[in-house]
Protein backbone atom coordinates (compact mmCIF):
# COMPACT_ATOMS: atom_id res chain seq x y z
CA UNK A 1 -71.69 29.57 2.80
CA UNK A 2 -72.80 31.38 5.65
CA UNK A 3 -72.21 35.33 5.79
CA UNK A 4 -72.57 37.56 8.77
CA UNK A 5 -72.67 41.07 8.57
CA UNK A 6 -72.27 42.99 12.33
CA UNK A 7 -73.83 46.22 13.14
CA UNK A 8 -73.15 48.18 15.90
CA UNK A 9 -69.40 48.01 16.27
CA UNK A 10 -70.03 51.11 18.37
CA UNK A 11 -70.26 49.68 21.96
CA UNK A 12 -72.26 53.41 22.74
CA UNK A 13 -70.94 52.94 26.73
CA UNK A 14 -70.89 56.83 28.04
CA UNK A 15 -68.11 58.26 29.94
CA UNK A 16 -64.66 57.16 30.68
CA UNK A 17 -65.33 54.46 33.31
CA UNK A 18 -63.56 55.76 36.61
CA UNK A 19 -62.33 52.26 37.75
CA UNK A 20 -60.02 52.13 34.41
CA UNK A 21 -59.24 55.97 34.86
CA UNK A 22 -57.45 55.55 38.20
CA UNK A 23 -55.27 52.68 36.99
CA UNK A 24 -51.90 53.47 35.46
CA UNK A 25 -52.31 53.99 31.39
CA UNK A 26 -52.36 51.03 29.63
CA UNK A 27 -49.29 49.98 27.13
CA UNK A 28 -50.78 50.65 23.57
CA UNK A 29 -53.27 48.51 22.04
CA UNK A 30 -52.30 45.41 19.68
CA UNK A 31 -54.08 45.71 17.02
CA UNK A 32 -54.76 42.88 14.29
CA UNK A 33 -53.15 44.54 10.67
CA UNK A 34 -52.85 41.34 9.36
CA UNK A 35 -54.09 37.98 8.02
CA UNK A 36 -53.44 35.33 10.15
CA UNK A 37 -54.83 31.61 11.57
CA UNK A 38 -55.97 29.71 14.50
CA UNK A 39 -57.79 27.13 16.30
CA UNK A 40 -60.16 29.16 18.05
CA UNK A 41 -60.99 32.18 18.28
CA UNK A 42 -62.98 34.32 20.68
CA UNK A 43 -64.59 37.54 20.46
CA UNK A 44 -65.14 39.67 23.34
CA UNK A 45 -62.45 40.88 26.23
CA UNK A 46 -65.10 41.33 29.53
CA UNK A 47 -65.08 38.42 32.02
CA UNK A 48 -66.76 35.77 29.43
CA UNK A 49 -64.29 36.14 27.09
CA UNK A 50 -61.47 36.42 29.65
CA UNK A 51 -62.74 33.65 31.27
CA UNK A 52 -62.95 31.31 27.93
CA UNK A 53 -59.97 32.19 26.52
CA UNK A 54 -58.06 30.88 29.47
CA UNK A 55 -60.23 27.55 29.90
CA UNK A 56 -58.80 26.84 26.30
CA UNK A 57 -55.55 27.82 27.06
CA UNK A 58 -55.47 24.89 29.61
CA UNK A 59 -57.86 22.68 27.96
CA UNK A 60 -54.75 22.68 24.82
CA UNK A 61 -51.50 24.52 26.30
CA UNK A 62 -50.45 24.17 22.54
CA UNK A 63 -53.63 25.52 20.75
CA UNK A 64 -53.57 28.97 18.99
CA UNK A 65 -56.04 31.33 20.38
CA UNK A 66 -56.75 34.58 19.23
CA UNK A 67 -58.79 36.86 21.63
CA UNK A 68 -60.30 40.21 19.49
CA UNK A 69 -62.01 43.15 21.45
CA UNK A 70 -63.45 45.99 19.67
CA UNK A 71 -61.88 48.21 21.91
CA UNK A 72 -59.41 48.44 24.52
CA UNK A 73 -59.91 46.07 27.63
CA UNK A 74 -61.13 47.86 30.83
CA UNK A 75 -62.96 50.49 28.70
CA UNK A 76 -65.65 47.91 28.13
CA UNK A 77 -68.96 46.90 30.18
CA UNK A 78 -66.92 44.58 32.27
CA UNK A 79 -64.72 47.66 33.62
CA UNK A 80 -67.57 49.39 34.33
CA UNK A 81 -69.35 47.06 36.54
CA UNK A 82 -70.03 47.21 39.98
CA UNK A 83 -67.16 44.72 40.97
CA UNK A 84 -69.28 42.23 43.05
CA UNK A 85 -68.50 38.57 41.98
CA UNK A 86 -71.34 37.22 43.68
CA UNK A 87 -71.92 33.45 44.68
CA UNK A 88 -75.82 33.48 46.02
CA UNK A 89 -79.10 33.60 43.52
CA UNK A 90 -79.36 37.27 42.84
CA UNK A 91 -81.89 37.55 40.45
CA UNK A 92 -82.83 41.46 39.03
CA UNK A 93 -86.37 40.21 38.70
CA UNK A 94 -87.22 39.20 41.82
CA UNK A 95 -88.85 40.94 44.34
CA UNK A 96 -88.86 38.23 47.30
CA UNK A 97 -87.48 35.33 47.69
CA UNK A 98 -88.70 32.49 49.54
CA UNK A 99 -88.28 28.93 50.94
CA UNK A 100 -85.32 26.64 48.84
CA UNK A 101 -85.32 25.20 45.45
CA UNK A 102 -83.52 22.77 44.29
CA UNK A 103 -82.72 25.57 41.34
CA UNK A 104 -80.91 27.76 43.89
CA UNK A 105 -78.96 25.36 45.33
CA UNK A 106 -77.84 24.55 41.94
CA UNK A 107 -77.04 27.88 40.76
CA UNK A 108 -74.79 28.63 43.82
CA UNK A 109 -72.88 25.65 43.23
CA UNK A 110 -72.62 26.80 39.73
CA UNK A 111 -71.76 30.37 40.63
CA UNK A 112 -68.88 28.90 43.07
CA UNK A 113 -67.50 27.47 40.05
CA UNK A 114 -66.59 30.71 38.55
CA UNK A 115 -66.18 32.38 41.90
CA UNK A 116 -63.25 29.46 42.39
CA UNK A 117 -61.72 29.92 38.74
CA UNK A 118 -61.25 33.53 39.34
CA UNK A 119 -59.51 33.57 42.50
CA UNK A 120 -57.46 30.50 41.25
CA UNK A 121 -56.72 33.15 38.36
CA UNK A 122 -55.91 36.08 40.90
CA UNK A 123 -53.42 33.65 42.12
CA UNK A 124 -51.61 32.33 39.74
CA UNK A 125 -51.42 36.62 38.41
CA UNK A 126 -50.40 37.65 41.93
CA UNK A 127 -53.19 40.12 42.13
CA UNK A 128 -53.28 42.23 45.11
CA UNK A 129 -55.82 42.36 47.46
CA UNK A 130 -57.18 45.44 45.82
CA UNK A 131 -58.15 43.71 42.81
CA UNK A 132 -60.02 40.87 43.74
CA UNK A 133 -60.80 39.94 47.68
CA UNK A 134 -62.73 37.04 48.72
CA UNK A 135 -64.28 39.54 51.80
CA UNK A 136 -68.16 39.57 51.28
CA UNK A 137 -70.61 41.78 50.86
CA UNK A 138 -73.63 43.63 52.38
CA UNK A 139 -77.33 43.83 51.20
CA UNK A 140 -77.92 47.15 52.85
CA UNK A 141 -81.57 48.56 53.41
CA UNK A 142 -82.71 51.98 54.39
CA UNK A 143 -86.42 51.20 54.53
CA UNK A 144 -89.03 48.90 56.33
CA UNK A 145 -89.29 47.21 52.67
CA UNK A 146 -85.53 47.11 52.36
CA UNK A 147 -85.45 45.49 55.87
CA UNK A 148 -88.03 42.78 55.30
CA UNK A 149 -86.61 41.76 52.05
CA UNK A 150 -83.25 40.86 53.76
CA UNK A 151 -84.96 39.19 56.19
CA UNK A 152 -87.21 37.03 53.56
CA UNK A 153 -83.60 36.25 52.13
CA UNK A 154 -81.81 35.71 55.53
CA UNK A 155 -84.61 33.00 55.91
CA UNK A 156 -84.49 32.06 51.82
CA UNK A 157 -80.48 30.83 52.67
CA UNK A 158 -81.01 29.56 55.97
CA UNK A 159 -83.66 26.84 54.39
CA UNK A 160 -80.77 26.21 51.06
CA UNK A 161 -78.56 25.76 54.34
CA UNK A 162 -76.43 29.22 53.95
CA UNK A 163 -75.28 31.37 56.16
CA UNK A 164 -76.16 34.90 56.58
CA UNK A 165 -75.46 37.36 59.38
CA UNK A 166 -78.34 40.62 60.20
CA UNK A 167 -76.85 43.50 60.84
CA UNK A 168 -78.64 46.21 62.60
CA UNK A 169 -78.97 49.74 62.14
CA UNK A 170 -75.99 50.21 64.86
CA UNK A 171 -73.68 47.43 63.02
CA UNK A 172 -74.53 49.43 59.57
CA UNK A 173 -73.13 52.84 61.59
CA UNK A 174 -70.37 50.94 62.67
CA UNK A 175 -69.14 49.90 59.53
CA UNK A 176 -69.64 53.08 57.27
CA UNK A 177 -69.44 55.84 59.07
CA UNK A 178 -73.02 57.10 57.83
CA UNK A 179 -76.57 56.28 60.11
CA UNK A 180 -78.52 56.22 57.33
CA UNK A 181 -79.48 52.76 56.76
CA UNK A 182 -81.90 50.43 59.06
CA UNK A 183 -80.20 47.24 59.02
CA UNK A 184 -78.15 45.08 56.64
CA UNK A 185 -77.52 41.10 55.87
CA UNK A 186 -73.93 39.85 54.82
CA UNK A 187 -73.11 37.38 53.14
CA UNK A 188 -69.62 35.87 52.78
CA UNK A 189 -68.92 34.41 49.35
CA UNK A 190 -68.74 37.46 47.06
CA UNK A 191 -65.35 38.19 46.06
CA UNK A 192 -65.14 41.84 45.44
CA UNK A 193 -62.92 43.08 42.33
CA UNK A 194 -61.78 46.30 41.02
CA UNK A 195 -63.48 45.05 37.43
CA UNK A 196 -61.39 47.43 35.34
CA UNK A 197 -57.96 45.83 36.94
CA UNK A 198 -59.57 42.50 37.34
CA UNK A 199 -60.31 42.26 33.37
CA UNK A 200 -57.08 43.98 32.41
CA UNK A 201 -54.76 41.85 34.67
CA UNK A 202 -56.03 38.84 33.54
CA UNK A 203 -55.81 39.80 29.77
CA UNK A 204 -52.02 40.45 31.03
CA UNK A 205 -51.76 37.12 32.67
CA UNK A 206 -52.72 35.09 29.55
CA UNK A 207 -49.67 37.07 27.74
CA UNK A 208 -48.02 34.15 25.72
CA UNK A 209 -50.89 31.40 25.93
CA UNK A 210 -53.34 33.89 24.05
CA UNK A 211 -52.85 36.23 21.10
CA UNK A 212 -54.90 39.35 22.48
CA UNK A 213 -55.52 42.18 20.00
CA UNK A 214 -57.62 45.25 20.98
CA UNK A 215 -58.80 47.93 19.34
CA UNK A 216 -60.00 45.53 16.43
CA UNK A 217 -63.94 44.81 16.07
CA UNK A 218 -65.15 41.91 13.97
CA UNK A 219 -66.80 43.41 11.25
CA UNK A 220 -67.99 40.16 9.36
CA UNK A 221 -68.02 36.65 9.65
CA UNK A 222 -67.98 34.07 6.76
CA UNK A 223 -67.78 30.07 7.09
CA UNK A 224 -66.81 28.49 3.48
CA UNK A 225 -68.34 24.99 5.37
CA UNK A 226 -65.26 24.33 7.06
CA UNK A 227 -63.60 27.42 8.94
CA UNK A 228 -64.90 30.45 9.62
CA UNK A 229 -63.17 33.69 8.70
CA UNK A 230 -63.83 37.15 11.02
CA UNK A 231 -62.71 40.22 9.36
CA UNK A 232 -61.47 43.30 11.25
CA UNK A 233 -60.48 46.61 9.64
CA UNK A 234 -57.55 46.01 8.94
CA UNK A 235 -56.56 42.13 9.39
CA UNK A 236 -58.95 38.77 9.57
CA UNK A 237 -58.76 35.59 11.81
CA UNK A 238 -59.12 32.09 9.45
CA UNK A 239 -60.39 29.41 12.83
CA UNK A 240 -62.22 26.78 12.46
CA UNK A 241 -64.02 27.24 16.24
CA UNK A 242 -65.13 30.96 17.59
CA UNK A 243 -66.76 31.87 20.83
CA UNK A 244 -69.00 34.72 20.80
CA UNK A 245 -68.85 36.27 24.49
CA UNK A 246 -70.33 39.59 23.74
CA UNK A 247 -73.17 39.30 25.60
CA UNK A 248 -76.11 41.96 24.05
CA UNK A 249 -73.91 42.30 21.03
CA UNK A 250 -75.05 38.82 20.41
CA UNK A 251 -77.95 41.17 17.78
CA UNK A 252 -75.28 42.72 16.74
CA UNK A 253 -74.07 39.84 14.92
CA UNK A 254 -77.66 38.81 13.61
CA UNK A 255 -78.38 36.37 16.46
CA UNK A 256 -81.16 37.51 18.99
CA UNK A 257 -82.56 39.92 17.79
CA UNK A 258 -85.96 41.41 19.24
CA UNK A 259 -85.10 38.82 22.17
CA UNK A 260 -83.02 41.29 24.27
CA UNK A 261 -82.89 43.96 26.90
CA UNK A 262 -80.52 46.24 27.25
CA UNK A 263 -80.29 48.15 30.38
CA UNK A 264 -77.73 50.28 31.22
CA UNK A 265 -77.12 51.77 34.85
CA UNK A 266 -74.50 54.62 35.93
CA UNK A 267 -72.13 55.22 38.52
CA UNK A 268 -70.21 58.11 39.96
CA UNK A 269 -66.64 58.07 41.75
CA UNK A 270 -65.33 60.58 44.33
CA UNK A 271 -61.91 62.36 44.29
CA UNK A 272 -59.80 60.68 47.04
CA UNK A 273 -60.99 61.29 50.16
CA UNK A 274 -58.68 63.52 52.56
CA UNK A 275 -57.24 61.35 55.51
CA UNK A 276 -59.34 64.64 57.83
CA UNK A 277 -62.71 63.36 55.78
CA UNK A 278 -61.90 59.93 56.65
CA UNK A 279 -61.92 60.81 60.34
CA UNK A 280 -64.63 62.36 60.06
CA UNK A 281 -66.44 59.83 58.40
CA UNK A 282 -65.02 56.70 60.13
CA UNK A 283 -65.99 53.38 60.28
CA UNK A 284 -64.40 50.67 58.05
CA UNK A 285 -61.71 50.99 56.03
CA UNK A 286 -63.69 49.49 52.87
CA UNK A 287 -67.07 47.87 52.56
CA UNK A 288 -68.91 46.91 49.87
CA UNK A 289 -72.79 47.59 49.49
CA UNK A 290 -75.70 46.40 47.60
CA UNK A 291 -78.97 47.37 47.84
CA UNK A 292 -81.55 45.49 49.57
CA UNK A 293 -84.28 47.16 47.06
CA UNK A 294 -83.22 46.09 43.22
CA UNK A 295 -83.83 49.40 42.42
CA UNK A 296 -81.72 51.05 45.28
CA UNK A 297 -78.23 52.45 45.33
CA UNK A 298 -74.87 50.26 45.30
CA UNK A 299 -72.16 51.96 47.22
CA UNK A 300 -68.24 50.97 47.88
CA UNK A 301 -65.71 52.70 49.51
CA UNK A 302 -62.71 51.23 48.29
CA UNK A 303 -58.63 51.43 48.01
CA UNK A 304 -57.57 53.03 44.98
CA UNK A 305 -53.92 53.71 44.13
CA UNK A 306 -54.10 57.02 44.65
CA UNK A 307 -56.25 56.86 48.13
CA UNK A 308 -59.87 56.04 49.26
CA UNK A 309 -62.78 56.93 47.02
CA UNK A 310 -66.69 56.00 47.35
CA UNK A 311 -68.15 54.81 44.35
CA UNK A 312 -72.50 55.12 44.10
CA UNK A 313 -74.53 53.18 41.48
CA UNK A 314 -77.62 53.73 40.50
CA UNK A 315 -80.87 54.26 37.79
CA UNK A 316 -81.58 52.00 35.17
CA UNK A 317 -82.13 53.11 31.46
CA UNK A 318 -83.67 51.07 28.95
CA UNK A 319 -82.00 51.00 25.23
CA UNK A 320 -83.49 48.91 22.39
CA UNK A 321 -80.19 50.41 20.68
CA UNK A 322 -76.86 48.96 23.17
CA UNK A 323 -76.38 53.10 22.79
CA UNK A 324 -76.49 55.79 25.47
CA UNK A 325 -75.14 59.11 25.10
CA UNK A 326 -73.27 61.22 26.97
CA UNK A 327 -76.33 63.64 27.58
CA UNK A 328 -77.50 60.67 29.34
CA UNK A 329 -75.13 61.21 32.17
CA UNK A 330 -76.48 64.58 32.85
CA UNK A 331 -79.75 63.33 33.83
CA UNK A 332 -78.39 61.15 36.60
CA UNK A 333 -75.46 63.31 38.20
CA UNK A 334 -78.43 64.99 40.66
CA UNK A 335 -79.53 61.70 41.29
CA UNK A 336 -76.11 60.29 42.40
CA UNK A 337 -75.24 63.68 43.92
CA UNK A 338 -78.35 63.49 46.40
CA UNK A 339 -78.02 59.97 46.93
CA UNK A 340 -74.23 60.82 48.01
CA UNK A 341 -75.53 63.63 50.37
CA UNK A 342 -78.59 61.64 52.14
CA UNK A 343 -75.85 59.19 53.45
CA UNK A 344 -72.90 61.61 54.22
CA UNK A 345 -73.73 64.43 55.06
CA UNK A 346 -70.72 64.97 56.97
CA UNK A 347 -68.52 64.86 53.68
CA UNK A 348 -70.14 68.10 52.05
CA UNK A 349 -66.91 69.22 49.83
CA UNK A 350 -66.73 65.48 48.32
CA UNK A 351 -67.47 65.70 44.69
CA UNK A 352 -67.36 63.25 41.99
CA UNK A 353 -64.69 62.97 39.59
CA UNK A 354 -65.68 60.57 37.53
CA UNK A 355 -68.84 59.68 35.86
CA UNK A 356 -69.88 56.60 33.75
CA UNK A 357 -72.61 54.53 32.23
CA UNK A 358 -72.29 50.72 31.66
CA UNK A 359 -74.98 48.09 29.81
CA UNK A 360 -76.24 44.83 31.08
CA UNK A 361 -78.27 42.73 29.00
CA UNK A 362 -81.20 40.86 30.03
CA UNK A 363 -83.78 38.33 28.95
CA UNK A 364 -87.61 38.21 30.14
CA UNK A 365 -87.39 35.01 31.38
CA UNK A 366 -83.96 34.99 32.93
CA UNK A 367 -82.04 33.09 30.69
CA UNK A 368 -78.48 32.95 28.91
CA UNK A 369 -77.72 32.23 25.27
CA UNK A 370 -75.39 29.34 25.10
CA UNK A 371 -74.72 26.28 22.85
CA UNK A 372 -73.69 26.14 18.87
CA UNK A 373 -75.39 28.34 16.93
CA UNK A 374 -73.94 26.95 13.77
CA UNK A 375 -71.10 24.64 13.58
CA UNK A 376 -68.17 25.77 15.04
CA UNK A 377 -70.12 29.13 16.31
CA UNK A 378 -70.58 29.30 20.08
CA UNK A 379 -71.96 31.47 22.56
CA UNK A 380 -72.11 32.32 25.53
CA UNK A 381 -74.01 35.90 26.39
CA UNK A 382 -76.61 37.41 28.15
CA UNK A 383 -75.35 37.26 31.36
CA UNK A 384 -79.04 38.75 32.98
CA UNK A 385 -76.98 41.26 34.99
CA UNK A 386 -74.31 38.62 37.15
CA UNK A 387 -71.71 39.34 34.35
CA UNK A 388 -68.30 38.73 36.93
CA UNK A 389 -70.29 35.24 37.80
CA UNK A 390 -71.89 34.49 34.81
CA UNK A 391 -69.94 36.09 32.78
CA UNK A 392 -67.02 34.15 33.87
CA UNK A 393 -69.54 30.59 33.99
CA UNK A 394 -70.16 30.83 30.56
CA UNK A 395 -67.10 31.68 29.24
CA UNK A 396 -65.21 28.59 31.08
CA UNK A 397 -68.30 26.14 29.67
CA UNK A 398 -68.15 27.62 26.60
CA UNK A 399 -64.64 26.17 25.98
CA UNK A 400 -64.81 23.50 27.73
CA UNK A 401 -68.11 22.55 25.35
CA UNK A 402 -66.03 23.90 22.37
CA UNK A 403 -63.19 21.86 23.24
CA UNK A 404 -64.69 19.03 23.82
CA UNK A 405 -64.40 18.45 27.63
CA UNK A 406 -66.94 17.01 29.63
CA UNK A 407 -68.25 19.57 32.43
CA UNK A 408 -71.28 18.79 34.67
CA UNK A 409 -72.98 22.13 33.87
CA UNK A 410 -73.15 22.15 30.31
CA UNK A 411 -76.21 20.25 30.28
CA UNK A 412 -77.86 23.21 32.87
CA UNK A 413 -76.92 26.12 30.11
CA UNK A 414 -78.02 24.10 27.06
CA UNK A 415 -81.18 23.27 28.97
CA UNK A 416 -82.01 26.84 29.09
CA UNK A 417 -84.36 27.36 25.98
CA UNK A 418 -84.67 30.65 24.46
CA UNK A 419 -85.32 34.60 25.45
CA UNK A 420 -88.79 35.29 24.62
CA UNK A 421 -89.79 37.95 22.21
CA UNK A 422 -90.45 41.50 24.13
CA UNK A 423 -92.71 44.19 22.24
CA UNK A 424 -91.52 46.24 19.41
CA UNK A 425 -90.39 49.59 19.49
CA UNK A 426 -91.84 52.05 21.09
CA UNK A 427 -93.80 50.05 22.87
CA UNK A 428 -90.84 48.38 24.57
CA UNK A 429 -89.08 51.59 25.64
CA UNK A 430 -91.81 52.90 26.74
CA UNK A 431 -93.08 50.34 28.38
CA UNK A 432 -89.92 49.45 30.04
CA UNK A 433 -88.86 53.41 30.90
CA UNK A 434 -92.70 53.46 33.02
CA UNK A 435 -92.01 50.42 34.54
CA UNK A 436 -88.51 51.37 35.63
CA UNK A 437 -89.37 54.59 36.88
CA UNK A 438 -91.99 53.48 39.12
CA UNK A 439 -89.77 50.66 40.88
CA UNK A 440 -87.09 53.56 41.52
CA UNK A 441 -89.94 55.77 42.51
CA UNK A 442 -91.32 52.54 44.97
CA UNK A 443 -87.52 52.15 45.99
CA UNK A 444 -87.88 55.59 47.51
CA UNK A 445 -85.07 56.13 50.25
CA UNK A 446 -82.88 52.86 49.02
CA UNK A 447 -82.12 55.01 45.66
């Protein structure tokens, strides 16, 4: 018999995420209070799980599937995310990129996959335009290091035979309102999503083909050799196949463990911007910006319900822990608050209203976690910080592997071998919180 004891129920993500605070409240959680069956079961309401409990309910329209999140969907790491669902290789380790690989091509075609799955999802949920938008994005530099490293990857797609448009420093003005950046490359493929109503409307859309309860963290797992049994606080889910899409929580329940890196980044959203500071600041109605420097700032000015708002993302925080607190917030907001200034100046009465950290988990060689762990126990985690993509990747092999459909990429994720062990504690924090801080300090003007 095989017993599994999970720690850290406490997700530790700091501050109400501001994407999920300017939707309309939520209907109350569903939460398990009971025993009850199923044939599968996954844990974990971001985009994997999202993702995989849909794949199974098409795989078998007449399965049972139970979806459990430890807390309510949208509050997670998915609903804190930057919202870029991107297509290209965009790997947070990388500090050029050049020529093809074969690799590349391979993981676009992959990432077009899930790219394709969620609009066909934003279809079939009649999501508006707001909530996921096949429109693009922009690698945006403000340096001569910024500006060479879109140019490396202008020249990286052009040889994978993508296209790419430069932008110049006169384009950039044209399309934010703000002079501040040298030049910029877009790209097309990215769908951009609100992540908060992305996650949450497609939880709604699988009402009646999935049994979603929030609110309800797996506490244990036990397999008696033929099904396993999860335990909650107050109810337990008897399945004979479970999904694990928790990504970092993956030590959590045993699995992993001194393999992982948790990194967690924060963001800051505006008030709604007055229709006078939109004049003033012009340009585009939206955009959506990511920085050319992996360190730098992400910035979109998006359409909320209740008017425009700029959202900036930036630092990265090591945690050996999955926990930040809420103290940790207070050592960014000058941070976000200067980096908000240096590019509009001409908006000096804009403050943020809401403040948030969110983790990402990585592995020092760039890999997932995927496969059977033990029989009938799959994963599918550590999305390396492309958790819309994937996120959403993973979670549709995952059930398609636990269901037993045949899917071209399966063989890619099983292929990937294991994280490699990083140094112990303190070594690895400290080690990590150098490193980090001297790549934001090299970043310079792109943070």
């Amino acid at each position: 018999m095989t017993k599994i004891k999970v720690s850290n129920i406490n997700h530790g993500n700091p501050g109400p995420a501001g994407w999920n605070a300017v939707l309309e409240t939520p209907d109350p959680a569903r939460v398990l209070e009971s025993k009850i069956t199923a044939d599968y079961l996954v844990i974990g309401g971001g985009f994997t799980g999202l993702a995989a409990a849909r794949r199974l309910s098409q795989n078998e329209p007449e399965a049972k599937i139970v979806l459990l999140d430890a807390i309510r969907i949208g509050d997670g790491s998915a609903g804190r995310s930057s919202g870029f669902m991107i297509d290209l290789p965009h790997d947070l380790n990388s500090n050029s990129y050049t020529g093809a690989s074969e690799a590349d091509i391979r993981q676009t075609a992959m990432l077009r996959t899930a790219v394709s799955f969620a609009a066909e999802a934003a279809e079939e949920y009649e999501f508006p335009k707001e909530t996921f938008d096949l429109r693009g994005k922009v690698y945006a530099a403000a340096t001569s290091n910024g500006d060479k490293h879109n140019r490396e990857y202008a020249e990286h797609l052009a040889a994978m035979g993508e296209k790419s448009t430069l932008l110049t420093s006169e384009d950039m003005q044209k399309m934010t309102g703000t002079d501040y950046y040298s030049s910029g490359l877009f790209t097309a493929g990215t769908a951009m999503i609100q992540p908060a109503g992305y996650v949450r409307g497609v939880a709604k859309g699988l009402n009646g083909k999935v049994d979603i309860y929030e609110n309800s963290p797996v506490i244990s797992l036990e397999n008696d050799g033929r099904y396993w049994k999860a335990q909650t606080p107050q109810g337990s889910v008897t399945v004979p196949k479970i999904i694990l899409a928790v990504n970092g929580h993956m030590q959590s329940f045993g699995f992993m463990k001194g393999r992982l890196m948790h990194i967690f980044l924060y963001a800051s959203m505006t008030r709604p911007l007055t229709q006078s500071e939109l004049d003033t600041l012009g340009g585009d109605a939206q955009w959506d910006l990511v920085p050319a420097d992996q360190m730098g700032s992400t910035m979109r000015k998006f359409k909320a319900p209740d008017g425009v708002r700029i959202v900036v993302r930036n630092r990265f925080k090591f945690s050996s822990k999955l926990e930040a607190s809420e103290q940790s917030i207070q050592s960014v907001i000058r941070d976000h608050d200067n980096s908000f200034q240096a590019r509009f100046p001409m908006l000096p009465d804009v403050i943020m209203e809401h403040r948030w950290g969110g983790r990402l988990c990585l592995s020092w060689n760039g890999v997932q976690v995927f496969g059977e762990l033990e029989e009938g126990l799959y994963a599918a985690t550590v999305q390396n910080g492309l958790g819309a993509s994937k996120g959403t990747l993973s979670g549709l092999l995952a059930a398609d592997f636990a269901s037993g459909r045949d899917n071209e990429y399966i063989a890619d994720y099983q292929n990937f071998g294991l994280p490699p062990r990083i140094p112990p504690d303190p070594f690895a924090t400290m080690g990590a919180s150098v490193f980090l801080r001297f790549k934001e300090w090299q970043a310079g003007r792109e943070l």
